[in-house]
Each structure stands twice: as C-alpha cells, then as structure tokens.
Protein backbone atom coordinates (compact mmCIF):
# COMPACT_ATOMS: atom_id res chain seq x y z
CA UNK A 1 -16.06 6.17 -30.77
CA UNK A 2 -17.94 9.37 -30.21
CA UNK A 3 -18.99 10.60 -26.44
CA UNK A 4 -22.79 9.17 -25.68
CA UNK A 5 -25.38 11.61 -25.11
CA UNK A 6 -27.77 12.03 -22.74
CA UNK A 7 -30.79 13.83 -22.18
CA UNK A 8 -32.27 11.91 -18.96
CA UNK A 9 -32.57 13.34 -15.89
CA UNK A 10 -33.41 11.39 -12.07
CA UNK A 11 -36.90 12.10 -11.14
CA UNK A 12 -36.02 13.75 -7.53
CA UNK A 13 -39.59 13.36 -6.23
CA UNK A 14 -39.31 9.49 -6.59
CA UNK A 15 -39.74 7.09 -4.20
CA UNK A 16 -37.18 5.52 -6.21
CA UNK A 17 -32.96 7.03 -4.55
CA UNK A 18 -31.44 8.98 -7.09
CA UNK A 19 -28.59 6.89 -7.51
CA UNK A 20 -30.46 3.71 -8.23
CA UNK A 21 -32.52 5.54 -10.85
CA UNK A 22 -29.53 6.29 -12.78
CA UNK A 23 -28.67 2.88 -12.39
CA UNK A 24 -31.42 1.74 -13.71
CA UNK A 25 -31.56 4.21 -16.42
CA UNK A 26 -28.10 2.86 -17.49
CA UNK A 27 -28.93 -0.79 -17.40
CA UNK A 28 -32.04 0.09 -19.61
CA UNK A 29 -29.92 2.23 -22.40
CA UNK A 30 -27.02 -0.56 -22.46
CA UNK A 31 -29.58 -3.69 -22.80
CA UNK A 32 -31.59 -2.28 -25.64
CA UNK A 33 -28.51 -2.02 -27.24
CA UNK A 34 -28.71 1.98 -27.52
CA UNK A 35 -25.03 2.39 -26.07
CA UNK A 36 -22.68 0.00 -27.61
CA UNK A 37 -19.52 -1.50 -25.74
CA UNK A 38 -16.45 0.27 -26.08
CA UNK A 39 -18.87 3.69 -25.97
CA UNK A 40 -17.57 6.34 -24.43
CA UNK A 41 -19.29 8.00 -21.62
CA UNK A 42 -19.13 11.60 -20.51
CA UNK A 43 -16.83 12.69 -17.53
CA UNK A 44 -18.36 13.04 -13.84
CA UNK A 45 -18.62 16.53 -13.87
CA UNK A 46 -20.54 16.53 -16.92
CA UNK A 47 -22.68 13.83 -15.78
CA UNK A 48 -22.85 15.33 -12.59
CA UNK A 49 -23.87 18.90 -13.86
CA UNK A 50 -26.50 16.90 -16.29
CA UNK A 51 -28.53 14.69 -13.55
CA UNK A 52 -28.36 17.73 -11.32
CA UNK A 53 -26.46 15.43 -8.32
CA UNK A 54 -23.40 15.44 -6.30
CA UNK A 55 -20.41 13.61 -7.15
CA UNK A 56 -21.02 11.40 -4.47
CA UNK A 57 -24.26 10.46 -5.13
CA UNK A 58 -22.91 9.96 -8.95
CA UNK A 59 -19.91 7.77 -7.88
CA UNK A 60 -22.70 5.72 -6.20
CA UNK A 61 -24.35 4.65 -9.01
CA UNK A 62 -21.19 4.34 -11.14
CA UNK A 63 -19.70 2.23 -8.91
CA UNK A 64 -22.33 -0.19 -8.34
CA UNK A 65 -22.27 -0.48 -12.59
CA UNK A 66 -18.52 -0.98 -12.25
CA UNK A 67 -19.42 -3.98 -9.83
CA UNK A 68 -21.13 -5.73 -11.97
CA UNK A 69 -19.25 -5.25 -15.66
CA UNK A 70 -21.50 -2.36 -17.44
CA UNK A 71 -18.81 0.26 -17.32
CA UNK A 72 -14.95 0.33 -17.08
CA UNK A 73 -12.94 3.14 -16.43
CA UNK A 74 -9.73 3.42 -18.33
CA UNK A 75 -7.08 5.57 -17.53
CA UNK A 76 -6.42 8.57 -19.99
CA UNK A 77 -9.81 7.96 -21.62
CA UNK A 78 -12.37 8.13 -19.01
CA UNK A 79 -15.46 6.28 -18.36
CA UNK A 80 -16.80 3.63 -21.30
CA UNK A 81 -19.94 0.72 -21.61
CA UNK A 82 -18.13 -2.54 -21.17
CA UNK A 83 -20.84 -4.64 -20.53
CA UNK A 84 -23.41 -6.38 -23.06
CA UNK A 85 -26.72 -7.12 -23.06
CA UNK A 86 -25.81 -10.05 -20.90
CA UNK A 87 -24.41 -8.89 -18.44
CA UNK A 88 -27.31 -6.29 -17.91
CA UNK A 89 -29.96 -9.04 -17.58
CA UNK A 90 -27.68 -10.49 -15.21
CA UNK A 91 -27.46 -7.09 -13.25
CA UNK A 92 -31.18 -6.68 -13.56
CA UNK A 93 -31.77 -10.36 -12.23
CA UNK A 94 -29.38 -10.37 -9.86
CA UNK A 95 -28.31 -7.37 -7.74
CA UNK A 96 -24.71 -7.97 -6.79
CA UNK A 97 -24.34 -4.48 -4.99
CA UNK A 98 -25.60 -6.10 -2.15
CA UNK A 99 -23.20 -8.53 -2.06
CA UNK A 100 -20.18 -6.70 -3.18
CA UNK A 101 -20.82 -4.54 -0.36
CA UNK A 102 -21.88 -6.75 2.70
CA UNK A 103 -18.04 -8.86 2.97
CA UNK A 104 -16.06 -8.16 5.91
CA UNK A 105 -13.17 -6.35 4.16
CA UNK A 106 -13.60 -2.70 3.47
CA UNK A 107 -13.34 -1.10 0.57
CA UNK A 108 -10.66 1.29 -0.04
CA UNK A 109 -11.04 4.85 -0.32
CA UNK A 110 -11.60 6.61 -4.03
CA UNK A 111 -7.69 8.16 -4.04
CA UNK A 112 -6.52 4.71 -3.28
CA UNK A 113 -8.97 2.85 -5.32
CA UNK A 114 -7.82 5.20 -8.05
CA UNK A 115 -4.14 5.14 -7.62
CA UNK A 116 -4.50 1.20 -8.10
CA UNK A 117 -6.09 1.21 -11.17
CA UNK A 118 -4.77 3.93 -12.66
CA UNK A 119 -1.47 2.31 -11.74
CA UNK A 120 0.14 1.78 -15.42
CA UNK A 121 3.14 2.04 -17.63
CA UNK A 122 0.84 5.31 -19.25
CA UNK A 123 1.35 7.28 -16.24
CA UNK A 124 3.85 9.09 -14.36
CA UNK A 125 4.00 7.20 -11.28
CA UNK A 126 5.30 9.48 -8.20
CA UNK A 127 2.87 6.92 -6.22
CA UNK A 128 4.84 3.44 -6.54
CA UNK A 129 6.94 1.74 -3.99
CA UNK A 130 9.01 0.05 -5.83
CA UNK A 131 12.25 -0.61 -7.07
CA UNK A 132 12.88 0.81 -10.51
CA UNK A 133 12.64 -1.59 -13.21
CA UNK A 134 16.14 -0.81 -14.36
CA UNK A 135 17.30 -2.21 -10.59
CA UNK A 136 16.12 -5.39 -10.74
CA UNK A 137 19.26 -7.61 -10.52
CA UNK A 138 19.04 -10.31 -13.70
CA UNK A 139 22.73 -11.74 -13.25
CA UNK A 140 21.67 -12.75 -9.69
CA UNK A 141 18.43 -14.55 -10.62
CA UNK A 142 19.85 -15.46 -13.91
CA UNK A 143 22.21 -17.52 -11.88
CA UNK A 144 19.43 -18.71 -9.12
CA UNK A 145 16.80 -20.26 -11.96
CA UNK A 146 20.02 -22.01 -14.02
CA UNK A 147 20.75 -23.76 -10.74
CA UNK A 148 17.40 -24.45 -10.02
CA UNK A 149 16.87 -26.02 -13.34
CA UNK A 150 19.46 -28.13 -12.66
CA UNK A 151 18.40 -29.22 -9.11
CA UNK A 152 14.47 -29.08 -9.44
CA UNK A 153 12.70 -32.19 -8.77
CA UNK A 154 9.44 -30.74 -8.00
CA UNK A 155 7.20 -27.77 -7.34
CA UNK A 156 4.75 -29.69 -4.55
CA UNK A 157 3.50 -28.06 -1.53
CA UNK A 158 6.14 -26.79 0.52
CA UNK A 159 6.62 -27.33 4.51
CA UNK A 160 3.96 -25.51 6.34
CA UNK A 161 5.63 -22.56 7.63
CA UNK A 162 7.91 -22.58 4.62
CA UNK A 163 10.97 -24.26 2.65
CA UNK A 164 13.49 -24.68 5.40
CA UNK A 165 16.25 -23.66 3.08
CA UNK A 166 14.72 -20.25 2.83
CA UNK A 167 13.83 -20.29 5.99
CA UNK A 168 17.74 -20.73 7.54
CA UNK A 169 18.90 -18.24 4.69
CA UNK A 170 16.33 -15.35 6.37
CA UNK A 171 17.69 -16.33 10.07
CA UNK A 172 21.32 -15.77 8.47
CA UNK A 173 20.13 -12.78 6.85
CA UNK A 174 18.51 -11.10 9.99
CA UNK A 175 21.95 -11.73 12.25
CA UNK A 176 23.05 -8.91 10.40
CA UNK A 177 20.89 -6.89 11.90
CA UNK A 178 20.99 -8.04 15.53
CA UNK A 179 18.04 -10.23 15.20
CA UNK A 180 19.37 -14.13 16.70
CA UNK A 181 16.20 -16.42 15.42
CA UNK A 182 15.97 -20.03 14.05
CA UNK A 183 13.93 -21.27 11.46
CA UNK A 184 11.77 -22.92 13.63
CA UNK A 185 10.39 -19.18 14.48
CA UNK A 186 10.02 -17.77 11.58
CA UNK A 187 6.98 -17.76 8.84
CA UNK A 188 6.84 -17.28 5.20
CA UNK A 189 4.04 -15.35 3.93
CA UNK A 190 2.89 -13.98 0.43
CA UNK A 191 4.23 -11.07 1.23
CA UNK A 192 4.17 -8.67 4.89
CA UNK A 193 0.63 -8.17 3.97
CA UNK A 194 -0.56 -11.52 4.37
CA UNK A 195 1.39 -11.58 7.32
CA UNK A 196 -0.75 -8.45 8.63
CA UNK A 197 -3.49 -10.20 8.02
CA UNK A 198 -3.08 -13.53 9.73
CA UNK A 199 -2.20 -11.57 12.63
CA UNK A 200 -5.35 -9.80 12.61
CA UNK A 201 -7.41 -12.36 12.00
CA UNK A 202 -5.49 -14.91 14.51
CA UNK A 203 -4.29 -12.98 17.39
CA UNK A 204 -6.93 -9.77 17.82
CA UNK A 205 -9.66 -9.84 19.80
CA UNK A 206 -12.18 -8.30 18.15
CA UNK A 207 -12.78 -4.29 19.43
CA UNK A 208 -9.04 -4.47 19.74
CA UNK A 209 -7.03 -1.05 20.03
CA UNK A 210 -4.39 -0.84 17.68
CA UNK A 211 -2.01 1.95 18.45
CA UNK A 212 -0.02 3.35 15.47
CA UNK A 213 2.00 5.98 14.53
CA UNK A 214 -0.03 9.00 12.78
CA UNK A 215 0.66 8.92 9.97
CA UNK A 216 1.52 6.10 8.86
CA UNK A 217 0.97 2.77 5.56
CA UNK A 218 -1.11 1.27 7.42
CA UNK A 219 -3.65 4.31 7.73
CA UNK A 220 -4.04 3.42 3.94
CA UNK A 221 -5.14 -0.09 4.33
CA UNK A 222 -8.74 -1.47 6.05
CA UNK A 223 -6.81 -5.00 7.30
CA UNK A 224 -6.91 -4.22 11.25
CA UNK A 225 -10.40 -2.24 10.37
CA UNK A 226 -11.83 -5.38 9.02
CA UNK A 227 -10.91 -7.54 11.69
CA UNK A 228 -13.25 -4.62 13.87
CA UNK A 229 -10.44 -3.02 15.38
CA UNK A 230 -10.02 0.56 15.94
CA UNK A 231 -6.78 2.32 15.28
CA UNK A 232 -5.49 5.19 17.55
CA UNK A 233 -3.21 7.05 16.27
CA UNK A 234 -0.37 8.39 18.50
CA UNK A 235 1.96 11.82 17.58
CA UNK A 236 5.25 11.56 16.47
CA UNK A 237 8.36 13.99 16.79
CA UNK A 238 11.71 13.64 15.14
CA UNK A 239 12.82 10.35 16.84
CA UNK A 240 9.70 8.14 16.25
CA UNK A 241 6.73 7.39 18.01
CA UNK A 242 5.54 9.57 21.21
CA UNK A 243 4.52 6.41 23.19
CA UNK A 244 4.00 8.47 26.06
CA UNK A 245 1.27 10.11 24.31
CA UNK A 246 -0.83 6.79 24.65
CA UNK A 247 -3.76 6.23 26.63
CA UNK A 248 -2.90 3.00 28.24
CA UNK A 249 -5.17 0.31 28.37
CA UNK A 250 -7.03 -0.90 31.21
CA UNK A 251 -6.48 -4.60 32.61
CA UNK A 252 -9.82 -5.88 30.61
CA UNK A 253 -9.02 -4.18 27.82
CA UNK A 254 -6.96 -5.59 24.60
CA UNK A 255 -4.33 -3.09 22.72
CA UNK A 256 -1.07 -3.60 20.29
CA UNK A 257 1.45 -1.59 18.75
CA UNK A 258 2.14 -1.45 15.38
CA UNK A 259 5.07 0.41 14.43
CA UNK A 260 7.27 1.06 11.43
CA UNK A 261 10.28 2.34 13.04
CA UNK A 262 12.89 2.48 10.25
CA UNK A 263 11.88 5.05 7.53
CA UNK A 264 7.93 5.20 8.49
CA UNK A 265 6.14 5.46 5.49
CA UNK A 266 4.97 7.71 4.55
CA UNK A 267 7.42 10.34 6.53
CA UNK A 268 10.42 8.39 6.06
CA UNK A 269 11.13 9.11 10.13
CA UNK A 270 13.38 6.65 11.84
CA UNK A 271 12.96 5.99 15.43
CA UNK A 272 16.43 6.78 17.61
CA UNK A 273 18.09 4.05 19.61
CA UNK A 274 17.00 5.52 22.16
CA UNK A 275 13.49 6.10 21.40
CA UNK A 276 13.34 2.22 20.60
CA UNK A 277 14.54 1.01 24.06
CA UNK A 278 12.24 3.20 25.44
CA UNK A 279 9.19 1.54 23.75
CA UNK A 280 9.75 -1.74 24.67
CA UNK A 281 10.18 -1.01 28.38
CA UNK A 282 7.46 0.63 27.79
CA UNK A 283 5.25 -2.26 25.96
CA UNK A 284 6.74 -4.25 28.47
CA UNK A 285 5.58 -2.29 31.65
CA UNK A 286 1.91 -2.35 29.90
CA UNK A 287 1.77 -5.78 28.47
CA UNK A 288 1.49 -4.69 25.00
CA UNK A 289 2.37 -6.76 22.13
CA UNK A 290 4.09 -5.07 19.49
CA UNK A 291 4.04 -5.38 15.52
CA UNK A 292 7.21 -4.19 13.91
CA UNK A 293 7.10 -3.63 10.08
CA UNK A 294 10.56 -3.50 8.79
CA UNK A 295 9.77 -3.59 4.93
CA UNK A 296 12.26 -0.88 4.64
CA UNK A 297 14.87 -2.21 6.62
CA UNK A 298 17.63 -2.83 4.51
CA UNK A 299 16.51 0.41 2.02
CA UNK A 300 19.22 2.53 3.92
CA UNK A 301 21.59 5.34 2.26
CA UNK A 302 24.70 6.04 4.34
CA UNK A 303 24.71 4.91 7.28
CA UNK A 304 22.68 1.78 8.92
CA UNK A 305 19.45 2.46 10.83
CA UNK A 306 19.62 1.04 14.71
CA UNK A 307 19.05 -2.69 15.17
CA UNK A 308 15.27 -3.79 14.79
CA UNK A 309 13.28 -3.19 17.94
CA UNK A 310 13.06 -7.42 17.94
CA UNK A 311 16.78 -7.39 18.28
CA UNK A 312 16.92 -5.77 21.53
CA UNK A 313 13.33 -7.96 22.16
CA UNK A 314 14.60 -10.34 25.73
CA UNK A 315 10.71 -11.23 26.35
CA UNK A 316 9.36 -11.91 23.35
CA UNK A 317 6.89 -9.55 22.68
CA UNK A 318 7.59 -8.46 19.56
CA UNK A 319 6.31 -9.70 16.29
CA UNK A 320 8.63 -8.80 13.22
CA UNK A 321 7.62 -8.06 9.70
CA UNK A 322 10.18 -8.67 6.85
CA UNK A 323 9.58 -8.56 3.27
CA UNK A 324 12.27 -8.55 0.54
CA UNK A 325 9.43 -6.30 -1.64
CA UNK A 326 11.57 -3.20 -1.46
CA UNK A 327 15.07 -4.23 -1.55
CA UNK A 328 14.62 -6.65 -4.23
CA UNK A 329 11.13 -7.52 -6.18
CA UNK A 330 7.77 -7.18 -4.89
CA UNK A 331 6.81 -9.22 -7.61
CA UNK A 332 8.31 -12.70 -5.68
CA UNK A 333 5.09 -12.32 -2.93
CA UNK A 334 7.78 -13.08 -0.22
CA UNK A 335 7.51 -12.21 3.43
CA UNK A 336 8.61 -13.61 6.61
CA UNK A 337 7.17 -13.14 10.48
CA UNK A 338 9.63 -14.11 13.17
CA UNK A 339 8.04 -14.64 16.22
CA UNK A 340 8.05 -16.85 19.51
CA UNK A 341 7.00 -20.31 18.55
CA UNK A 342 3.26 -20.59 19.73
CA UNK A 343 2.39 -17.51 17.66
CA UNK A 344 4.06 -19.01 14.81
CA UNK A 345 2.46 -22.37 15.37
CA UNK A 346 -0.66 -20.12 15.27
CA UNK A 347 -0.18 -18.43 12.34
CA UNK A 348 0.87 -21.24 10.57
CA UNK A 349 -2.22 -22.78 11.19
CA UNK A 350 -4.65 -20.52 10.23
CA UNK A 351 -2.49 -19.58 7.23
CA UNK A 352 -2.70 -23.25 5.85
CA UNK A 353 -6.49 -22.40 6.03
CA UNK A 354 -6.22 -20.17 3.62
CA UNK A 355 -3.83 -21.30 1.24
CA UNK A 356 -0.98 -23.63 1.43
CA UNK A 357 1.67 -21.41 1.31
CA UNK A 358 3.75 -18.78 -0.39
CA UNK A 359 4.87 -19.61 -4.24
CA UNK A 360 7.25 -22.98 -3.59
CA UNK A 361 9.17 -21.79 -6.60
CA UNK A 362 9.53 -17.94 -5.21
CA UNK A 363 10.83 -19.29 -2.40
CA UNK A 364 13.19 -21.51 -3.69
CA UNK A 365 14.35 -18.81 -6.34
CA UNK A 366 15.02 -16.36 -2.88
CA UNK A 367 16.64 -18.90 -1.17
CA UNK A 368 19.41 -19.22 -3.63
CA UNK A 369 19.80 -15.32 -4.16
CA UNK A 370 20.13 -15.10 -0.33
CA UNK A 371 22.87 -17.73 -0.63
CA UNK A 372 24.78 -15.77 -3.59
CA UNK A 373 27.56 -13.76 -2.57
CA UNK A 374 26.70 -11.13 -4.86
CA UNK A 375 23.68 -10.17 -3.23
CA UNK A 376 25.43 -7.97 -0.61
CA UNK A 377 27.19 -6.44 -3.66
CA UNK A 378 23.74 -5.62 -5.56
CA UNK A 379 22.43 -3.96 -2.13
CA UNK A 380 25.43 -1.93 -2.05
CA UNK A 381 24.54 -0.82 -5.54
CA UNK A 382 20.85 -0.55 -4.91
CA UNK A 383 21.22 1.66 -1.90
CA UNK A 384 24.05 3.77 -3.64
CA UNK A 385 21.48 4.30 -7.01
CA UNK A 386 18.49 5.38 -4.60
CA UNK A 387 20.65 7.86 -3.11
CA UNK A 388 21.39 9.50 -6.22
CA UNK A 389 17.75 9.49 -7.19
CA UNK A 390 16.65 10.94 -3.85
CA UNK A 391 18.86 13.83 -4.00
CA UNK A 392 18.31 14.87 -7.39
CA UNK A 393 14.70 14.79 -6.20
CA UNK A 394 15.16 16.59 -4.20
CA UNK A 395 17.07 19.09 -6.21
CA UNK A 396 14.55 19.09 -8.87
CA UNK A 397 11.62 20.06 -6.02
CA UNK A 398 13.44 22.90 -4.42
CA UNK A 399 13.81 24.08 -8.21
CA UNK A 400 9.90 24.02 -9.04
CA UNK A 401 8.29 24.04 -5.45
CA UNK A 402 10.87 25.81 -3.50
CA UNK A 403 8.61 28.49 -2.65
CA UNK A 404 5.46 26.40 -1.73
CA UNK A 405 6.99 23.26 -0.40
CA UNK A 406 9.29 22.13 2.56
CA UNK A 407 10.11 18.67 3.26
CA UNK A 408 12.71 16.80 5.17
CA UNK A 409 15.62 14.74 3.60
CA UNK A 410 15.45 11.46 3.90
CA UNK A 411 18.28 8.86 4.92
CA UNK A 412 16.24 5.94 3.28
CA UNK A 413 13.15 4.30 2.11
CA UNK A 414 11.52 5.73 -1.07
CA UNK A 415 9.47 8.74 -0.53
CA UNK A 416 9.66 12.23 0.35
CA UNK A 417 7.06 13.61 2.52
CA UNK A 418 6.23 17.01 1.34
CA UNK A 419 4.29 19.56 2.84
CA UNK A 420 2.36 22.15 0.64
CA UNK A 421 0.84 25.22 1.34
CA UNK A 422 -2.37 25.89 2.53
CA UNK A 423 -3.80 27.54 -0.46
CA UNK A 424 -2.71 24.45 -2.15
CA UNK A 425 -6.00 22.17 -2.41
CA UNK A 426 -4.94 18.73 -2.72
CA UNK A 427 -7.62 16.28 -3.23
CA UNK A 428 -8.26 18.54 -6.44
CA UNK A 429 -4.73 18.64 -7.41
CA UNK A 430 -4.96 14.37 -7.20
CA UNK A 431 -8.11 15.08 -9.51
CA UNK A 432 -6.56 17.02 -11.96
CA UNK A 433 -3.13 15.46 -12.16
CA UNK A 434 -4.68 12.20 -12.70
CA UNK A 435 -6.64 13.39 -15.45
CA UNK A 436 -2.99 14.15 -16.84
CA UNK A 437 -1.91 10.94 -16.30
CA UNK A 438 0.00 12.28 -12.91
CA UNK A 439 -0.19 9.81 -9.60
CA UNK A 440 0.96 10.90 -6.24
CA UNK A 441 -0.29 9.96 -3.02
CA UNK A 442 -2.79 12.53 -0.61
CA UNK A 443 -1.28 12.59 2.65
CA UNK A 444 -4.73 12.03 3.99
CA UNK A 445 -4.94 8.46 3.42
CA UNK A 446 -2.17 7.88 5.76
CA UNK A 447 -3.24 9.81 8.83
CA UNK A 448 -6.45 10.61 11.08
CA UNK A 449 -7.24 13.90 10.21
CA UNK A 450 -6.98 15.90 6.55
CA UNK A 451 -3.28 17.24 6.22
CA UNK A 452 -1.60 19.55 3.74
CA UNK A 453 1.07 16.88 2.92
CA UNK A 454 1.84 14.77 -0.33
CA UNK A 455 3.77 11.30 -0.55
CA UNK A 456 6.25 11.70 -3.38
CA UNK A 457 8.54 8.02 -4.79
CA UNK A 458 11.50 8.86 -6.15
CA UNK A 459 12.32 5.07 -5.92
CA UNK A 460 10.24 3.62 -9.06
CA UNK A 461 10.39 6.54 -12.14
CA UNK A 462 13.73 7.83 -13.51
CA UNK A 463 14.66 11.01 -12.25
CA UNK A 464 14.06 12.71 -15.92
CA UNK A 465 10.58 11.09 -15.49
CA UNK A 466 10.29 12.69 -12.15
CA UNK A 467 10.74 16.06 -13.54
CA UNK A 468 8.08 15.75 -15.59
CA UNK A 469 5.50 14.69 -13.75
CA UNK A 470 6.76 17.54 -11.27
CA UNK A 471 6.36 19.73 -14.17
CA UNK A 472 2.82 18.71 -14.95
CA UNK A 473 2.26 19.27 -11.12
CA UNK A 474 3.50 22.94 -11.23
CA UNK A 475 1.49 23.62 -14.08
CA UNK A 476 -1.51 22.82 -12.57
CA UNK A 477 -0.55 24.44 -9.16
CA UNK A 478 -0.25 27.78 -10.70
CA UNK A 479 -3.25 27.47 -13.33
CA UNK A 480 -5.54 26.35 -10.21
CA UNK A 481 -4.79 27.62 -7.25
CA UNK A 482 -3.18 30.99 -5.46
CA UNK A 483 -2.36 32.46 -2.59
C-alpha cells in the first residue's frame, strides 16, 4: 500500500500542545476513514521535518497512538494505521494516555523499547541473550516429557514455594558450586526477574539505596526504580566491584547490594576470590544485605569462576539469584532464590499474591533434566560450542573493527563489551542499523552516564550471521561517521 500523505501542519500558537494536536489530527484522518488500516505512514524524520517538531515531541504523540491501537510499528516496514474507526472513537472517548502512563512501573527507554519489539527472526540479532536455537538439547527433554507422560497425574497448583522435587534437584545442583542449602530455603520463581521483583517489592523500604556495579543489566531495567529506589552506581576495576568506593550508609538509612559477580553483564568482568571475600566482610561490617545474580553462573569456558559469594555466606546475608535461562532455555520461566528461611517465607507470601506459582509443568519438565545424567554432558558441550563462537567473534571484530574497537576477551557469559571510538556516534548507529534490520545494545542503557561502549551476543546468531550483521555495521560506520 502506498506511503500516506500529508499536508497538515500543528498550529504552534495554540493553546492546544503540539503533540496532542497531531494526535488529534491523526484520530480525525483514521476515523473518517481517509487512512485505511494496513496504510503506511511516513518515517519520523519525514514526519518530523513536515510538522516542523522535534523527534521527541513526535515520538510523543506517536506513542500515545501506539497506546491505544491506531498505529503499529513493524520492523523493516516502518510505521502503519492499525486501528479502525473503532478504536478511534474509543481513543476519542476515552483517553488511555493517562492511564498508560500513571502505573507504578516505568516505562523503558526508546533503545530498549525498540530492541524488544524489533526482536524477530527478520533481524540480525547481536542483542539476544540467549542460547542459540541450534543448542537447545531435544534428546534431554525428549526423554524428560516421555517420562512425564508416563508419570503425570496432574498439572494442579504446585507447593507454594515450588515442587519439592525441583526444589531438592536445585540444592543438589548448587553443591557443586559450594552453595550447602535445603529445599526448605529455596524459591521458585518465573524466572530471576520475578525474583527481582518480589524482592523489591517485599523487602525495600521505599527511598532505599541500591548500590550496583556501573555498568551493569540491571541499569537496563526500572524494577528497583519502581519500587522508588535509587540506584548508585559504584566503579569497577578488573576484579569486580570497588566496594570501597561506596558511600556507606548512615544507621537510619536503608541500602543493598546488588551484584553480578560472575561475568557482569554487560562487561563480562568476574569478581576475584579475593575481591568476593572482601565484600562480604565488608557488607557484613555495614549491615548490608546483598543480592547476588548468578544467571551466568554455570556459562563458563575453561576454567570455573570462584564459588558464589553465598557459598562463602556464614551469616546469611546474602540473597542468591539462579536461573537456568542461559545455560539451558529461557523459554521454561524458571528461577530459584535461596535465601534464609524468613525471607523465603516472605517472598513466598507475597509471590502467592501475585500468582500461584511458576509453570507446574516447567518445573516438573526441569526437575527431571536436572536428574538426567546427561545434563552435565550437554553443559560440557554447551560451554565448549560458546567458546568457539566467542573466539571467532572475536576474530571476525579485530578483522572489520580492529582499528576503531578494543574490547576484552571474555572467559564466559555471552557478550563482548566493545568500546568504539569517539567519533563513533552510537545512538545514531542503533538508528541506522535498525533501520537495516541490525540490533545491538547502546552501552548507555546499562550505566549512569553516556559511554562510547556497545554490548555485542555472540551467544544467540551463528557466527556466519554474526559477520554479517558486523558487516552491515561497518558499512554504516564508514558511510556515517569519521574521524
């Protein structure tokens, strides 16, 4: 269908904002019927350059038509009408921006909210992390759902802090790293998000001080910011976190580390032995509770990381993260928090506020793969793959952005954290590589302050696919930008 066009333009010496004119002005042209769903709309620029506004004040207004079903915006193909004559009435009748806008949770930002739709089998995807398709292990749940058929009985409600048999499987599972827990003190969530959450929600005081490595995954998500706590992000050198860098808090005043201490993402940094006994004298000295997200725990290359930080825990203030997202499939929505048991009993209880659990058949499906021998033989052969991908990422990098880029190799986890150079302007280059189907991540949603870095996956395209999104990248580095 042919581009609409438009020869409108916002009234600037209106009472009326800009952006809700061209609302309005939308609304109007899609209820009479003048622009058709499935229409295509021109891009931003051009819309921009035509009303005579700002991006910003344009992504206003398009937004707020997003929200309530006028316009879609597909990746590849840009901007089109969605919504009917319906759905305008509705939007005239009803304004829904006010709503959409006044819940607790923030929105994200536009390079996340963009990298999450735009999230598709149509793109190159140096932004996903996740195991490769072509990883996922089918003998070993080909085996767990024929003895489940065998054995179900039902798919009720499960315990409240999860099926015990998954439950003792995950306490088996962490000895291995140093971590001696019962069931009784761990948690299933859907996933280490929702464990995130309940802990905000259940254990922060509101005006909380969360004190985080900068930068770091959780930058990237508005779950402690919801909850109306303030991050404070604290340095980190080659061995982890520079705790001593923290203002500590005052007696009256609330504070709790979160830390990802084996391969931080995004930098892929793993905190020394050392470093880690360190911080929880440290925490303990200061009566600060710590959060330790291990997602990447068992995502190692050659050699082991050190033991958890909740291994070496003797007073119990850690609270440990665990997800089996990247070492197996984020698509199970499997998590577990081991804690001490009153902030377990806690958690639990707000959890079954909120829903009654994780997935009773996820769990049961993990519980066998746990159980099955082979497992340790797939991680073998997951960590072994990975390897091979990151250093022929690597390899393919220094080929094309050798002279622009430095980085440092990573022992495990998924992503390479690559600097570029300063002439190198990269919230355009996320602009234009997603316009050619391109995602990587901005190193600006994961820290405090705008940085010249870019988070690269090597984990989730094949390495031929990498190239070519790499490719794409150069292309537009050199036709946009110079030193």
């Amino acid at each position: 269908m042919a581009t609409i066009t438009i020869d409108w333009q916002p009234d600037k010496a209106a009472a009326v904002p800009i952006y809700q004119q061209i609302t309005n002005y939308f609304q109007h042209q899609i209820a009479r019927g003048d622009w058709p769903m499935g229409a295509q709309l021109p891009s931003q620029r051009k819309l921009a350059d035509q009303f005579g506004v700002n991006r910003s004040t344009l992504i206003t207004a398009l937004e707020e038509l997003s929200a309530v079903g006028l316009i879609t915006s597909n990746p590849g193909s840009g901007m089109v009408v969605s919504g009917n004559h319906w759905s305008s009435l509705l939007a005239e009748h009803v304004d829904w921006t006010k709503y959409v806008k006044a819940g607790q949770f923030k929105p994200n930002s536009h390079a996340l909210q963009k990298i999450n739709q735009f999230e598709t089998d149509a793109v190159i995807r140096l932004s996903t992390g996740e195991p490769a398709p072509e990883q996922f292990p089918r003998a070993l749940f080909k085996r767990a759902f024929a003895h489940l058929g065998q054995n179900l009985t039902s798919l009720n409600y499960t315990e409240p802090a999860g099926i015990l048999a998954l439950r003792q499987q995950i306490a088996r599972h962490l000895q291995k790293v140093g971590i001696q827990t019962q069931p009784a003190n761990i948690l299933i969530t859907s996933g280490s998000l929702q464990a995130l959450q309940l802990v905000s929600v259940s254990l922060f005081p509101k005006n909380a001080t969360i004190y985080t490595e900068a930068p770091t995954y959780v930058k990237s998500l508005h779950v402690f910011q919801s909850a109306h706590t303030r991050l404070a992000g604290v340095p980190m050198d080659d061995q982890g976190m520079a705790y001593w860098q923290m203002t500590p808090p005052t007696p009256d005043q609330h504070a709790i580390i979160y830390s990802i201490p084996t391969f931080n993402n995004p930098t892929g940094i793993v905190m020394s032995a050392t470093r880690r006994q360190q911080l929880l004298q440290y925490a303990q000295e200061h009566r600060l509770p710590i959060l330790e997200d291990a997602a990447y725990q068992d995502v190692w290359f050659d050699h082991q990381p050190p033991q958890p930080l909740k291994a070496n825990d003797t007073s119990g203030n850690v609270i440990y993260f665990g997800s089996i997202s990247k070492s197996l499939a984020p698509g199970l929505r499997i998590g577990w928090t081991v804690a001490s048991q009153p902030v377990i009993d806690r958690l639990t209880d707000v959890r079954m506020q909120t829903d009654y659990g994780a997935s009773s058949l996820s769990q049961l499906v993990l519980a066998e793969i746990l159980a099955d021998p082979d497992y340790e033989t797939y991680q073998a052969h997951f960590r072994t793959v990975l390897a091979a991908k990151a250093a022929r990422a690597q390899a393919i990098l220094t080929h094309y952005w050798g002279d622009f880029a430095t980085w440092q190799a990573p022992s495990g986890g998924f992503y390479l954290w690559v600097r570029l150079a300063d002439w190198i302007n990269i919230p355009k280059l996320f602009d234009l590589a997603t316009a050619q189907n391109v995602l990587f991540n901005p190193g600006s949603i994961y820290d405090f302050q705008p940085n010249q870095y870019v988070r690269l996956s090597f984990s989730y395209e094949s390495s031929e696919r990498f190239e070519r999104g790499i490719q794409i990248l150069t292309r537009l580095i050199k036709a946009n930008f110079h030193p």
